[in-house]
C-alpha atoms as a PDB file:
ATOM      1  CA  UNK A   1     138.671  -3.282 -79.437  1.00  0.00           C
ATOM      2  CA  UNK A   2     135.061  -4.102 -81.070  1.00  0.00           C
ATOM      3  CA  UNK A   3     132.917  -6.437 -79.203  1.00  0.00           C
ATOM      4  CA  UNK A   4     132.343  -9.579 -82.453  1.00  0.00           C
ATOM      5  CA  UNK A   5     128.841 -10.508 -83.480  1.00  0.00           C
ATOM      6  CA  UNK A   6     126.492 -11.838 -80.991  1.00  0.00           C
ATOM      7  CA  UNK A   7     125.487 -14.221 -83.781  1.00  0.00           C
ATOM      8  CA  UNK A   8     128.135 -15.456 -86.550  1.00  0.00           C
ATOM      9  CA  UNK A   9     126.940 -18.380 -89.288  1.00  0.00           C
ATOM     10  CA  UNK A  10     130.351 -19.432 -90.955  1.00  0.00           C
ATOM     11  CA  UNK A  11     129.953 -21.633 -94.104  1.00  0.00           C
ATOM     12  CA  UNK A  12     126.922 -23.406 -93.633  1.00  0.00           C
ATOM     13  CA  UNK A  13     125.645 -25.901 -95.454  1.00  0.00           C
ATOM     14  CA  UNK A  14     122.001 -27.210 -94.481  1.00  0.00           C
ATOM     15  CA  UNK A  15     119.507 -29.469 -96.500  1.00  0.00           C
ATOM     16  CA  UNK A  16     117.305 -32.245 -97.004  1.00  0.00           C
ATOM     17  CA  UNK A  17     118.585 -35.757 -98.292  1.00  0.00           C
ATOM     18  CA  UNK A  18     120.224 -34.857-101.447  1.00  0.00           C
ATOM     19  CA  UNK A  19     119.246 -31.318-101.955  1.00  0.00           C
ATOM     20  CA  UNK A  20     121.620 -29.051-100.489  1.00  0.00           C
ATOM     21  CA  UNK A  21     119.268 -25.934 -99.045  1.00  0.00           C
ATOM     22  CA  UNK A  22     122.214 -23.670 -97.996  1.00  0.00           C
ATOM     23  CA  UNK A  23     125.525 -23.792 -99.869  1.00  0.00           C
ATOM     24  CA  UNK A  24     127.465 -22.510 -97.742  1.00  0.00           C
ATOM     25  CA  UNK A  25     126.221 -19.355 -96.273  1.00  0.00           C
ATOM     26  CA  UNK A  26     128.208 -16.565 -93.998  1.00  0.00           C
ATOM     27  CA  UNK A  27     126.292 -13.532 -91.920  1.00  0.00           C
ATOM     28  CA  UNK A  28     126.885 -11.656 -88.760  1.00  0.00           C
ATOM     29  CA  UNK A  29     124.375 -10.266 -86.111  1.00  0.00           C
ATOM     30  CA  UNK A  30     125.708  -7.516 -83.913  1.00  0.00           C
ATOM     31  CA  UNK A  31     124.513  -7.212 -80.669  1.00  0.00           C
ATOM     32  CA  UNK A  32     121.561  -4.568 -80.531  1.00  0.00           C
ATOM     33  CA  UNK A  33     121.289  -4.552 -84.013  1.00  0.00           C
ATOM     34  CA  UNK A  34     118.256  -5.745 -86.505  1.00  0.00           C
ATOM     35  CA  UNK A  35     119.445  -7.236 -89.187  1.00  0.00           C
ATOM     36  CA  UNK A  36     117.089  -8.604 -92.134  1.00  0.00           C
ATOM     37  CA  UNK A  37     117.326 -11.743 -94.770  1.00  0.00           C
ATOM     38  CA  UNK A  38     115.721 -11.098 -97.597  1.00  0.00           C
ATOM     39  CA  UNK A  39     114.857 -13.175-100.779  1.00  0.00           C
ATOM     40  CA  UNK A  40     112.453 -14.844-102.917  1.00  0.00           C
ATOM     41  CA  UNK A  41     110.082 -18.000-102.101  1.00  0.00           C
ATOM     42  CA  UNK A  42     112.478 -20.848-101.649  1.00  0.00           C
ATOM     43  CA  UNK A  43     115.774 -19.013-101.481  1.00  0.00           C
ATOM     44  CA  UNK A  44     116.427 -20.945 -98.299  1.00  0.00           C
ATOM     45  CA  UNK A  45     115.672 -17.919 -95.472  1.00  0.00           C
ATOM     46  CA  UNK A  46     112.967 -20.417 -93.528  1.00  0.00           C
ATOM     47  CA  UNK A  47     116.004 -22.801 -93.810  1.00  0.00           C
ATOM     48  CA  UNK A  48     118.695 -20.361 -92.252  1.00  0.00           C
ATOM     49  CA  UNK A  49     115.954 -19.042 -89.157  1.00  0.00           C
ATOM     50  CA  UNK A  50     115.311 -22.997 -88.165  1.00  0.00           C
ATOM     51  CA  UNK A  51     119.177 -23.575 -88.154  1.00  0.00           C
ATOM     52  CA  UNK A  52     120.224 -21.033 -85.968  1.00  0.00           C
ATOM     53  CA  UNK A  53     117.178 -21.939 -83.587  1.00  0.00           C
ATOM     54  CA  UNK A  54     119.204 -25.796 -83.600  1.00  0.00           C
ATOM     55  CA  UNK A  55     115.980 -27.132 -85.001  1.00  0.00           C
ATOM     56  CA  UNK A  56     117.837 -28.406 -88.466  1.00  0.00           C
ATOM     57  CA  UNK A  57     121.297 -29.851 -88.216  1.00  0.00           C
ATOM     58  CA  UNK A  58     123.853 -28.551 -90.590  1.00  0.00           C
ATOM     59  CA  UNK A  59     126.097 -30.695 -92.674  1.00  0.00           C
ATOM     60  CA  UNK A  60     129.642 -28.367 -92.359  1.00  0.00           C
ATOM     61  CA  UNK A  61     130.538 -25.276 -91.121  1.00  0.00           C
ATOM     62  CA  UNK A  62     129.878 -23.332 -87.248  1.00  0.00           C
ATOM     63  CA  UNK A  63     127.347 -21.774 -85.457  1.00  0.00           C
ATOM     64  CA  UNK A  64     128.095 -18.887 -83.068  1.00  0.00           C
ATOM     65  CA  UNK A  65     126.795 -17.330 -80.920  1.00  0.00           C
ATOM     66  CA  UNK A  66     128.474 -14.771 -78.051  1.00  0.00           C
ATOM     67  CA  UNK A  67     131.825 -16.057 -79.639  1.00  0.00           C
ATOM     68  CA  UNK A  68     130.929 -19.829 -78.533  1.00  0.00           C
ATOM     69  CA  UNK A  69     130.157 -22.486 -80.531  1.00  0.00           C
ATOM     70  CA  UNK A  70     126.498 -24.210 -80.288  1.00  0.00           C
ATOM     71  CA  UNK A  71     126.957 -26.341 -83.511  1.00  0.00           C
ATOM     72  CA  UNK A  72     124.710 -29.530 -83.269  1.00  0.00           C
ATOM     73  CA  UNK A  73     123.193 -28.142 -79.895  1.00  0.00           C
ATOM     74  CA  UNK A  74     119.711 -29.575 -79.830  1.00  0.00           C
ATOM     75  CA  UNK A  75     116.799 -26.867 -80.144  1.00  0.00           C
ATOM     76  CA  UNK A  76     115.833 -26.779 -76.289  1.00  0.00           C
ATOM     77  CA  UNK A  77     119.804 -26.157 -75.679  1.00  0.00           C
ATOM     78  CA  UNK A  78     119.494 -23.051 -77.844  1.00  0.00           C
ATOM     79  CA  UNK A  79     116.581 -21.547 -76.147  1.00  0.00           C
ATOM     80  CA  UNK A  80     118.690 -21.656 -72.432  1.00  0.00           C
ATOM     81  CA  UNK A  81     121.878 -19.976 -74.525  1.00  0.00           C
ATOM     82  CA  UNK A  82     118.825 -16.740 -75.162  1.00  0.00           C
ATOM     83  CA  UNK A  83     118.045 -17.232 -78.915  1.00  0.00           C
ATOM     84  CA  UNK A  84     114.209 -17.708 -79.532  1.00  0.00           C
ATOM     85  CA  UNK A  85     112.511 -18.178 -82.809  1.00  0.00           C
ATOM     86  CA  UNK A  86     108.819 -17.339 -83.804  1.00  0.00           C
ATOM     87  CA  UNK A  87     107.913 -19.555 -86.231  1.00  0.00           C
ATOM     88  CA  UNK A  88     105.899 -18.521 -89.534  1.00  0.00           C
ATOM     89  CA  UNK A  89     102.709 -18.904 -89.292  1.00  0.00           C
ATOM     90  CA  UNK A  90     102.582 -17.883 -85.805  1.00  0.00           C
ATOM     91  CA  UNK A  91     101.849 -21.316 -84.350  1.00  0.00           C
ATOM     92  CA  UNK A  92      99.984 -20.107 -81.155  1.00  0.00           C
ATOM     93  CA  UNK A  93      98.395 -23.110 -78.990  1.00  0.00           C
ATOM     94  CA  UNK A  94      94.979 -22.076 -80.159  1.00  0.00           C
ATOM     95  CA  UNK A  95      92.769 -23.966 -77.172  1.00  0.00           C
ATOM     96  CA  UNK A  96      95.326 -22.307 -74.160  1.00  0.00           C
ATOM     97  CA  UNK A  97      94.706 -18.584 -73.335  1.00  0.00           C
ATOM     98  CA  UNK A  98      96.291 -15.761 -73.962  1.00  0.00           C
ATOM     99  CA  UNK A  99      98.251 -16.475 -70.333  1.00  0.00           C
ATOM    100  CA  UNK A 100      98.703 -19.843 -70.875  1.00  0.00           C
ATOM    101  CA  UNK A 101     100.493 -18.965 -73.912  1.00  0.00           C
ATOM    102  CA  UNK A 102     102.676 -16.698 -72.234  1.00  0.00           C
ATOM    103  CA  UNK A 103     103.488 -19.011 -69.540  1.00  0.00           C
ATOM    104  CA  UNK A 104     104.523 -21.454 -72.308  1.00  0.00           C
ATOM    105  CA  UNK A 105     107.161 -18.899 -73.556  1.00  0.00           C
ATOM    106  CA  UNK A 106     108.812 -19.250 -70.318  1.00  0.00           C
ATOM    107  CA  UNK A 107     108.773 -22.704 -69.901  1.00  0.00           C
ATOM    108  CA  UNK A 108     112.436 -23.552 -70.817  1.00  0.00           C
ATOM    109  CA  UNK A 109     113.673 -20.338 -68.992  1.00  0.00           C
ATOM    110  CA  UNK A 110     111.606 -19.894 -65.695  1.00  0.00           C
ATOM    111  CA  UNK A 111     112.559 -17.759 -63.207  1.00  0.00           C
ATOM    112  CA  UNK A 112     111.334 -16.092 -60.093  1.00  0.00           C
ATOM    113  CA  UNK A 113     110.831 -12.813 -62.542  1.00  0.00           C
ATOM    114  CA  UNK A 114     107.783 -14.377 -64.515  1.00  0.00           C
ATOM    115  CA  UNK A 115     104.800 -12.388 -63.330  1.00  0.00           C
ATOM    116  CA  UNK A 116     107.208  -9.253 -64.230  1.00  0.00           C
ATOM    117  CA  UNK A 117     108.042 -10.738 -67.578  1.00  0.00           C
ATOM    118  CA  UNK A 118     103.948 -11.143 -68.245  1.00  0.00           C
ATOM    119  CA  UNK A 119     103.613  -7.325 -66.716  1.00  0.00           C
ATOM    120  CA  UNK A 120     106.355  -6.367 -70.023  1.00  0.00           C
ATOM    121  CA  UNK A 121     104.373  -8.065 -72.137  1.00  0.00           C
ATOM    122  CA  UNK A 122     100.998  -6.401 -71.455  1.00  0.00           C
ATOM    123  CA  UNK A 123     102.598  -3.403 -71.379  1.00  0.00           C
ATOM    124  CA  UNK A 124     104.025  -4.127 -75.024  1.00  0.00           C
ATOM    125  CA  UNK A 125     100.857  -5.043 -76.485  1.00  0.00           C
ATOM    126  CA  UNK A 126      98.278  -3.497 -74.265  1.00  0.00           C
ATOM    127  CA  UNK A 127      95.798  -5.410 -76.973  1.00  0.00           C
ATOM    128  CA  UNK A 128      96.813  -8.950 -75.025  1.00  0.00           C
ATOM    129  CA  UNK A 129      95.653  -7.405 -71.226  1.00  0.00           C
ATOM    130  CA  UNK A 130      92.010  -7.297 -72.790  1.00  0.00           C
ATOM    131  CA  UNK A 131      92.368 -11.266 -74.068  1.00  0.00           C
ATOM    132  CA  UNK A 132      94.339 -12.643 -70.859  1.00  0.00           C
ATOM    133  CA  UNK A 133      91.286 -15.542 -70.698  1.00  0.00           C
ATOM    134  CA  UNK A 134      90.632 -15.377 -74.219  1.00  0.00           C
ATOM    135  CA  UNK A 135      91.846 -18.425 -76.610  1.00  0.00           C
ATOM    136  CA  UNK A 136      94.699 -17.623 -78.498  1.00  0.00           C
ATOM    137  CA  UNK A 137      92.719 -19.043 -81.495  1.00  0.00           C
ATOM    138  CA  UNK A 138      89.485 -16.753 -80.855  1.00  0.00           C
ATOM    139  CA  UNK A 139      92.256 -13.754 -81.318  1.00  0.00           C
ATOM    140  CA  UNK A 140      92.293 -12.234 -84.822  1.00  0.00           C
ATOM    141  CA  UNK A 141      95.732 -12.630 -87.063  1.00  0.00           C
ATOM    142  CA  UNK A 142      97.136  -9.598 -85.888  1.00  0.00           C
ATOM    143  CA  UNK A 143      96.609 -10.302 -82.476  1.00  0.00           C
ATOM    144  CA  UNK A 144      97.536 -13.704 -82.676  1.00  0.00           C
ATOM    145  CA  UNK A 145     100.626 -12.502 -84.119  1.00  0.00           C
ATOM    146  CA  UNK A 146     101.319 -10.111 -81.294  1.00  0.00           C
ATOM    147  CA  UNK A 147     100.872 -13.157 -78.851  1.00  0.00           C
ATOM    148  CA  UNK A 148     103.451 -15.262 -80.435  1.00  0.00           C
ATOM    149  CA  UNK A 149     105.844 -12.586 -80.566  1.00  0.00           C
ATOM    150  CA  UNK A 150     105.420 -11.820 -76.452  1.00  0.00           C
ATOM    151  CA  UNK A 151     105.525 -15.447 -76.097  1.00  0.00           C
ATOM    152  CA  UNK A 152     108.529 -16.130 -77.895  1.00  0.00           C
ATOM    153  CA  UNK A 153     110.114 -12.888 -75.706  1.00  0.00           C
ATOM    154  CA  UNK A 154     109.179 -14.417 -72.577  1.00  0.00           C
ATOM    155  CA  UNK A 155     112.412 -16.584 -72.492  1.00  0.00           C
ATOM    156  CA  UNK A 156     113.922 -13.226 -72.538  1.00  0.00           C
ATOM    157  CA  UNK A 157     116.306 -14.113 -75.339  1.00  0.00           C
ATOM    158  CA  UNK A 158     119.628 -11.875 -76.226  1.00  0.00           C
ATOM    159  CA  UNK A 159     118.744 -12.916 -79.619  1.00  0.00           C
ATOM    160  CA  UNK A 160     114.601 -12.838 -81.375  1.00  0.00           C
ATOM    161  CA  UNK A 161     113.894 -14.199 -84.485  1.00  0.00           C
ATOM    162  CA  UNK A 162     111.273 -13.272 -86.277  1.00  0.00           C
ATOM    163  CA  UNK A 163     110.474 -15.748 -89.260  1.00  0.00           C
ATOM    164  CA  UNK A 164     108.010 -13.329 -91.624  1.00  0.00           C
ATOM    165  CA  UNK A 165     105.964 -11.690 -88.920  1.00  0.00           C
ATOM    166  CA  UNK A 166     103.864  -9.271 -91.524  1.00  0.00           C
ATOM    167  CA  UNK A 167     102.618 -12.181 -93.369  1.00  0.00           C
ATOM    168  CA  UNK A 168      98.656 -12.376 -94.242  1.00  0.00           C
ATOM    169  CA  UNK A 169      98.301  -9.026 -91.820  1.00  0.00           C
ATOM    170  CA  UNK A 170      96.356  -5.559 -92.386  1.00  0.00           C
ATOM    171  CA  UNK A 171      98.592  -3.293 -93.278  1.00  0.00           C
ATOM    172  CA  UNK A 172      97.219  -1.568 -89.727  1.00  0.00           C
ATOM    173  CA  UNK A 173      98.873  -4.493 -88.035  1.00  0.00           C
ATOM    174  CA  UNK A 174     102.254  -4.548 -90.481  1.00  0.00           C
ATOM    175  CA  UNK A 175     102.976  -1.112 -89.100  1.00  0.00           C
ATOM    176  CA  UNK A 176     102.169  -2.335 -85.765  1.00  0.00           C
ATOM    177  CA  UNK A 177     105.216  -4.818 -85.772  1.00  0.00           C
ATOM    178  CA  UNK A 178     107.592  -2.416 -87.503  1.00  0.00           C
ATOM    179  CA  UNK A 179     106.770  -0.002 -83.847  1.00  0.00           C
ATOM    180  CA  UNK A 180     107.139  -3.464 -81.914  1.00  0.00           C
ATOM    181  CA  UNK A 181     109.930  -4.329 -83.278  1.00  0.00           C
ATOM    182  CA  UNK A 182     112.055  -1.124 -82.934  1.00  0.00           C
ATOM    183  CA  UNK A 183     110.694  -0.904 -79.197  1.00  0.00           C
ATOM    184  CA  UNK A 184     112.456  -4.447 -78.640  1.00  0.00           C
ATOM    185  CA  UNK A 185     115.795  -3.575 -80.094  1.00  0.00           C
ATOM    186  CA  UNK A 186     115.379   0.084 -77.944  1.00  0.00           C
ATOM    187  CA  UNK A 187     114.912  -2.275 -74.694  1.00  0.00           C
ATOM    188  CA  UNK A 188     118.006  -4.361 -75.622  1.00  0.00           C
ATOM    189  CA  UNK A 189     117.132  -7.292 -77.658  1.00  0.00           C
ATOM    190  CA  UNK A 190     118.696  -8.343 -81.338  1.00  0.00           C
ATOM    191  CA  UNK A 191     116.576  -9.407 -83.827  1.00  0.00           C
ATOM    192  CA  UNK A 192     117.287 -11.347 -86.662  1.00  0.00           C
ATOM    193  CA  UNK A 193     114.334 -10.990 -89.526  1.00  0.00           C
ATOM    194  CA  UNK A 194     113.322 -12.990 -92.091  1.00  0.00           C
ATOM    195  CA  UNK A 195     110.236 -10.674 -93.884  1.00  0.00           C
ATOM    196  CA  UNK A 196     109.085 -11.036 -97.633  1.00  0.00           C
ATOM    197  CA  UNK A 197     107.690  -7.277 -97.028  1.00  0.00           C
ATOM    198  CA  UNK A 198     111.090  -5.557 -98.251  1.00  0.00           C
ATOM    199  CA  UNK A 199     110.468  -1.973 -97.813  1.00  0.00           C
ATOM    200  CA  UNK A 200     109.549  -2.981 -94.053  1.00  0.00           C
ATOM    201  CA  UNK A 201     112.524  -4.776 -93.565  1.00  0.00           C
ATOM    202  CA  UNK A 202     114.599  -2.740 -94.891  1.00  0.00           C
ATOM    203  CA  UNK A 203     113.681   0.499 -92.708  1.00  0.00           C
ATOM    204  CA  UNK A 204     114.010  -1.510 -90.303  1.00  0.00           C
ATOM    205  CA  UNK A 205     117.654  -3.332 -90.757  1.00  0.00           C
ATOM    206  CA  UNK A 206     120.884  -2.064 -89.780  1.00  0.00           C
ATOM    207  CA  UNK A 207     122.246  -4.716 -91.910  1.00  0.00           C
ATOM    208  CA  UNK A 208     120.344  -6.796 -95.100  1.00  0.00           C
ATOM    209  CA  UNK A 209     121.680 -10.420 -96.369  1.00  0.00           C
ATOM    210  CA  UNK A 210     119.955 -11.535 -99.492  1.00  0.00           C
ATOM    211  CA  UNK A 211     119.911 -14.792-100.342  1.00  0.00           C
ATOM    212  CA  UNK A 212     119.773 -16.392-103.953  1.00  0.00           C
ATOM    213  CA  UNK A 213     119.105 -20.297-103.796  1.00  0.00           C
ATOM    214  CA  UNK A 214     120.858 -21.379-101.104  1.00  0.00           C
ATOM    215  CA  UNK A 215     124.062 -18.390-101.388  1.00  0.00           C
ATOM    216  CA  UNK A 216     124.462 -14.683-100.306  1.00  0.00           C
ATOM    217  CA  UNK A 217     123.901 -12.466-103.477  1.00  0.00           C
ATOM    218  CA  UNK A 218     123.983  -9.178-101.688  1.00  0.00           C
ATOM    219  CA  UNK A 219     124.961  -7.584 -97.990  1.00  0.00           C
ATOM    220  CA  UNK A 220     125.209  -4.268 -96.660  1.00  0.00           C
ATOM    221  CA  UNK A 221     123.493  -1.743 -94.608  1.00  0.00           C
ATOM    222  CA  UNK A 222     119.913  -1.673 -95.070  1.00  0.00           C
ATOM    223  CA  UNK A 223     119.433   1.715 -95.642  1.00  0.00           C
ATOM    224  CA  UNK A 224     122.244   1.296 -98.685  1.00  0.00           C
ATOM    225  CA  UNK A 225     120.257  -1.707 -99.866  1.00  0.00           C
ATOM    226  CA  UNK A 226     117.124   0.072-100.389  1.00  0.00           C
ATOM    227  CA  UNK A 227     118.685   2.384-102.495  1.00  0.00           C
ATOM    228  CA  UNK A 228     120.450  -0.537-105.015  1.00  0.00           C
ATOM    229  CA  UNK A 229     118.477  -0.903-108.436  1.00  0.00           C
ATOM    230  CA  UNK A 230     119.309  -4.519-107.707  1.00  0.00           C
ATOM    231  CA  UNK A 231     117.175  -5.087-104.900  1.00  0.00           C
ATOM    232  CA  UNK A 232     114.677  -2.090-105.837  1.00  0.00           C
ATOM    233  CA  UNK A 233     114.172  -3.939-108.997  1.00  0.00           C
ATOM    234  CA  UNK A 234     113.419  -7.560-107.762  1.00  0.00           C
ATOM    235  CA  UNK A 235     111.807  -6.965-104.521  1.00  0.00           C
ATOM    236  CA  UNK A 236     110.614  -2.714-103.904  1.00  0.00           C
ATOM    237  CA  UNK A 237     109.002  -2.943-107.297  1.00  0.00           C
ATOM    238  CA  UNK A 238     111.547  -0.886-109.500  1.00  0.00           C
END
Protein backbone atom coordinates (compact mmCIF):
# COMPACT_ATOMS: atom_id res chain seq x y z
CA UNK A 1 0.00 0.00 0.00
CA UNK A 2 1.31 3.78 -0.64
CA UNK A 3 2.58 5.58 2.30
CA UNK A 4 -0.22 9.17 2.17
CA UNK A 5 1.26 12.63 2.04
CA UNK A 6 3.50 13.76 4.73
CA UNK A 7 1.61 17.04 4.38
CA UNK A 8 -2.27 17.14 3.30
CA UNK A 9 -4.27 20.81 3.37
CA UNK A 10 -8.04 19.73 2.95
CA UNK A 11 -10.44 22.67 2.24
CA UNK A 12 -8.96 25.49 3.78
CA UNK A 13 -10.23 28.56 4.20
CA UNK A 14 -7.83 31.34 5.77
CA UNK A 15 -8.23 35.24 5.88
CA UNK A 16 -8.32 38.46 7.43
CA UNK A 17 -11.63 39.97 8.98
CA UNK A 18 -13.92 39.88 6.11
CA UNK A 19 -11.71 39.02 3.26
CA UNK A 20 -11.51 35.47 2.76
CA UNK A 21 -7.56 34.85 1.58
CA UNK A 22 -7.97 31.09 0.79
CA UNK A 23 -11.30 29.71 -0.43
CA UNK A 24 -10.96 26.65 0.22
CA UNK A 25 -7.76 25.21 -0.95
CA UNK A 26 -6.62 21.27 -1.25
CA UNK A 27 -2.70 20.08 -1.91
CA UNK A 28 -0.59 17.17 -0.95
CA UNK A 29 3.21 16.95 -0.06
CA UNK A 30 4.75 13.54 -0.39
CA UNK A 31 7.38 12.65 1.70
CA UNK A 32 10.85 13.34 -0.08
CA UNK A 33 9.30 15.21 -2.59
CA UNK A 34 9.59 19.19 -3.57
CA UNK A 35 6.65 20.41 -4.43
CA UNK A 36 6.14 24.21 -5.61
CA UNK A 37 3.08 26.92 -5.30
CA UNK A 38 3.11 29.11 -7.79
CA UNK A 39 1.08 32.32 -8.63
CA UNK A 40 0.86 35.92 -9.02
CA UNK A 41 1.35 38.82 -6.26
CA UNK A 42 -1.53 38.34 -3.91
CA UNK A 43 -2.85 34.99 -5.04
CA UNK A 44 -2.68 33.96 -1.40
CA UNK A 45 0.79 31.58 -1.51
CA UNK A 46 2.42 33.83 1.60
CA UNK A 47 -1.06 33.02 3.10
CA UNK A 48 -0.95 29.11 2.54
CA UNK A 49 3.20 28.88 3.80
CA UNK A 50 2.16 30.87 7.26
CA UNK A 51 -0.84 28.42 7.72
CA UNK A 52 0.79 25.32 7.52
CA UNK A 53 3.68 26.78 9.82
CA UNK A 54 0.31 27.31 12.53
CA UNK A 55 1.21 30.96 12.42
CA UNK A 56 -2.48 31.98 10.86
CA UNK A 57 -5.52 30.14 12.09
CA UNK A 58 -7.86 28.81 9.51
CA UNK A 59 -11.56 29.33 9.55
CA UNK A 60 -12.73 25.47 8.19
CA UNK A 61 -11.19 22.66 6.92
CA UNK A 62 -7.80 20.25 8.33
CA UNK A 63 -4.34 20.39 8.49
CA UNK A 64 -2.21 17.22 8.19
CA UNK A 65 0.56 16.31 8.62
CA UNK A 66 2.11 12.42 8.90
CA UNK A 67 -1.70 11.47 8.70
CA UNK A 68 -2.40 13.49 12.12
CA UNK A 69 -4.20 16.36 12.54
CA UNK A 70 -2.36 19.72 13.88
CA UNK A 71 -5.38 22.04 13.07
CA UNK A 72 -5.27 25.15 15.44
CA UNK A 73 -1.81 23.87 16.87
CA UNK A 74 -0.05 27.05 17.87
CA UNK A 75 3.20 27.89 15.72
CA UNK A 76 5.86 26.65 18.41
CA UNK A 77 3.69 23.22 18.45
CA UNK A 78 4.38 22.91 14.73
CA UNK A 79 8.03 23.39 14.86
CA UNK A 80 8.36 20.14 17.62
CA UNK A 81 5.91 18.04 14.98
CA UNK A 82 9.36 18.87 12.23
CA UNK A 83 7.78 21.50 9.88
CA UNK A 84 9.93 24.76 9.73
CA UNK A 85 9.24 27.80 7.69
CA UNK A 86 11.77 30.48 6.35
CA UNK A 87 10.07 33.43 6.15
CA UNK A 88 10.35 35.94 3.05
CA UNK A 89 12.52 38.28 3.45
CA UNK A 90 14.88 36.16 5.23
CA UNK A 91 14.40 37.72 8.66
CA UNK A 92 17.93 36.88 10.08
CA UNK A 93 18.62 38.48 13.71
CA UNK A 94 20.96 40.95 12.11
CA UNK A 95 23.07 42.03 15.54
CA UNK A 96 23.61 37.90 16.56
CA UNK A 97 26.33 36.05 14.54
CA UNK A 98 26.32 33.79 12.14
CA UNK A 99 26.41 30.99 15.26
CA UNK A 100 24.12 32.65 17.23
CA UNK A 101 21.78 32.41 14.47
CA UNK A 102 22.22 28.89 14.11
CA UNK A 103 21.84 28.18 17.66
CA UNK A 104 18.50 30.04 17.40
CA UNK A 105 17.30 27.47 14.75
CA UNK A 106 17.58 24.90 17.33
CA UNK A 107 16.09 26.49 20.04
CA UNK A 108 12.62 24.76 20.02
CA UNK A 109 14.28 21.36 19.10
CA UNK A 110 17.62 21.00 21.12
CA UNK A 111 19.27 18.02 21.42
CA UNK A 112 22.53 16.53 22.47
CA UNK A 113 23.30 16.41 18.42
CA UNK A 114 23.67 20.33 18.06
CA UNK A 115 27.36 20.86 17.49
CA UNK A 116 26.79 17.99 14.68
CA UNK A 117 23.78 19.78 13.33
CA UNK A 118 26.12 23.22 13.09
CA UNK A 119 29.04 20.77 11.51
CA UNK A 120 25.93 19.94 8.51
CA UNK A 121 25.41 23.24 8.16
CA UNK A 122 28.97 24.46 7.45
CA UNK A 123 29.38 21.76 5.42
CA UNK A 124 26.18 22.89 3.34
CA UNK A 125 27.22 26.31 2.90
CA UNK A 126 30.93 26.28 3.38
CA UNK A 127 30.35 30.33 2.75
CA UNK A 128 28.84 30.46 6.63
CA UNK A 129 32.34 28.65 8.25
CA UNK A 130 34.17 31.95 7.01
CA UNK A 131 31.29 34.33 8.88
CA UNK A 132 30.82 32.08 12.16
CA UNK A 133 31.59 35.64 14.26
CA UNK A 134 30.37 37.73 11.62
CA UNK A 135 26.78 39.59 12.06
CA UNK A 136 24.23 38.07 10.18
CA UNK A 137 23.40 41.66 9.01
CA UNK A 138 27.15 42.48 7.83
CA UNK A 139 26.48 39.21 5.43
CA UNK A 140 25.45 40.11 1.86
CA UNK A 141 21.71 38.96 0.58
CA UNK A 142 22.83 35.85 -0.69
CA UNK A 143 24.56 34.92 2.24
CA UNK A 144 22.10 36.09 4.49
CA UNK A 145 19.80 33.99 2.65
CA UNK A 146 21.94 30.90 3.01
CA UNK A 147 21.95 31.58 6.88
CA UNK A 148 18.28 31.60 7.25
CA UNK A 149 17.87 28.60 5.31
CA UNK A 150 20.62 26.51 7.71
CA UNK A 151 18.91 28.11 10.50
CA UNK A 152 15.54 27.20 9.73
CA UNK A 153 17.16 23.36 9.05
CA UNK A 154 18.62 23.28 12.34
CA UNK A 155 15.30 22.04 13.96
CA UNK A 156 15.90 19.28 11.59
CA UNK A 157 12.37 19.40 10.24
CA UNK A 158 10.71 16.34 8.08
CA UNK A 159 9.10 19.15 6.37
CA UNK A 160 11.17 22.90 5.01
CA UNK A 161 9.43 25.61 3.73
CA UNK A 162 10.84 27.87 1.77
CA UNK A 163 8.66 31.15 1.36
CA UNK A 164 10.42 32.81 -2.05
CA UNK A 165 14.04 32.12 -1.29
CA UNK A 166 15.43 33.64 -4.86
CA UNK A 167 13.92 36.91 -4.16
CA UNK A 168 16.17 40.24 -4.70
CA UNK A 169 19.32 37.61 -5.31
CA UNK A 170 22.14 37.50 -8.16
CA UNK A 171 21.26 35.19 -10.36
CA UNK A 172 24.88 33.56 -9.04
CA UNK A 173 23.09 33.06 -5.77
CA UNK A 174 19.46 31.87 -7.44
CA UNK A 175 21.37 28.94 -8.84
CA UNK A 176 23.00 28.51 -5.61
CA UNK A 177 19.60 27.62 -3.85
CA UNK A 178 18.26 25.55 -6.74
CA UNK A 179 21.89 23.13 -5.82
CA UNK A 180 20.86 23.69 -2.01
CA UNK A 181 17.78 22.81 -2.35
CA UNK A 182 18.07 19.50 -4.32
CA UNK A 183 21.01 18.54 -1.82
CA UNK A 184 18.27 18.82 1.08
CA UNK A 185 15.63 16.71 -0.53
CA UNK A 186 18.84 14.10 -1.56
CA UNK A 187 19.61 14.05 2.41
CA UNK A 188 15.92 13.37 3.24
CA UNK A 189 14.04 16.47 3.82
CA UNK A 190 10.57 17.69 1.94
CA UNK A 191 10.28 20.94 0.88
CA UNK A 192 7.38 22.80 0.22
CA UNK A 193 8.20 26.11 -2.11
CA UNK A 194 6.62 29.10 -2.56
CA UNK A 195 9.05 30.98 -5.50
CA UNK A 196 7.80 33.80 -7.94
CA UNK A 197 10.97 32.59 -10.15
CA UNK A 198 8.83 29.89 -12.19
CA UNK A 199 11.28 28.29 -14.39
CA UNK A 200 13.31 27.63 -11.00
CA UNK A 201 10.56 26.20 -9.36
CA UNK A 202 9.46 24.33 -11.71
CA UNK A 203 12.83 22.27 -12.43
CA UNK A 204 12.79 21.89 -9.30
CA UNK A 205 9.09 20.45 -8.31
CA UNK A 206 7.94 17.04 -8.46
CA UNK A 207 4.58 18.46 -8.11
CA UNK A 208 3.27 22.42 -8.96
CA UNK A 209 -0.13 23.93 -7.32
CA UNK A 210 -1.04 27.24 -8.79
CA UNK A 211 -3.07 29.35 -7.12
CA UNK A 212 -5.59 32.02 -8.59
CA UNK A 213 -7.00 34.40 -5.76
CA UNK A 214 -7.43 32.40 -3.05
CA UNK A 215 -8.32 28.74 -5.31
CA UNK A 216 -6.20 26.04 -7.12
CA UNK A 217 -6.29 26.85 -10.94
CA UNK A 218 -3.80 24.25 -11.96
CA UNK A 219 -1.83 20.95 -10.42
CA UNK A 220 0.33 18.43 -11.78
CA UNK A 221 3.84 17.37 -12.10
CA UNK A 222 6.16 20.10 -12.52
CA UNK A 223 7.91 18.99 -15.31
CA UNK A 224 4.20 18.69 -17.16
CA UNK A 225 3.49 22.21 -15.93
CA UNK A 226 6.33 23.78 -17.58
CA UNK A 227 5.33 22.52 -20.68
CA UNK A 228 1.36 23.98 -20.42
CA UNK A 229 0.85 27.23 -22.64
CA UNK A 230 -1.19 28.12 -19.58
CA UNK A 231 1.44 28.56 -17.20
CA UNK A 232 4.23 29.27 -19.99
CA UNK A 233 2.07 32.10 -20.97
CA UNK A 234 1.40 33.88 -17.56
CA UNK A 235 4.46 33.15 -15.68
CA UNK A 236 7.75 31.53 -18.22
CA UNK A 237 7.06 34.44 -20.51
CA UNK A 238 5.20 32.66 -23.49
Amino acid sequence: MKAGPLLELVDVRVGYGAVEVLKGISLRVGSGEIVAILGANGAGKSTAMHTVAGALSIRAGSLLFAGESYTGEPAHAVVARGISLVPEGRRIFPRLTVRENLAMGAFLRPGPDAADRLEEMFSLFPILRERTSQPGGTLSGGEQQMLAIARGLMSRPRLLLLDEPSLGLAPLFVAKVAETLRAIRAQGTTVLLVEQNAQMALDLADQAYVLEVGRIALSGPGAVLRKDSRVQDAYLGG
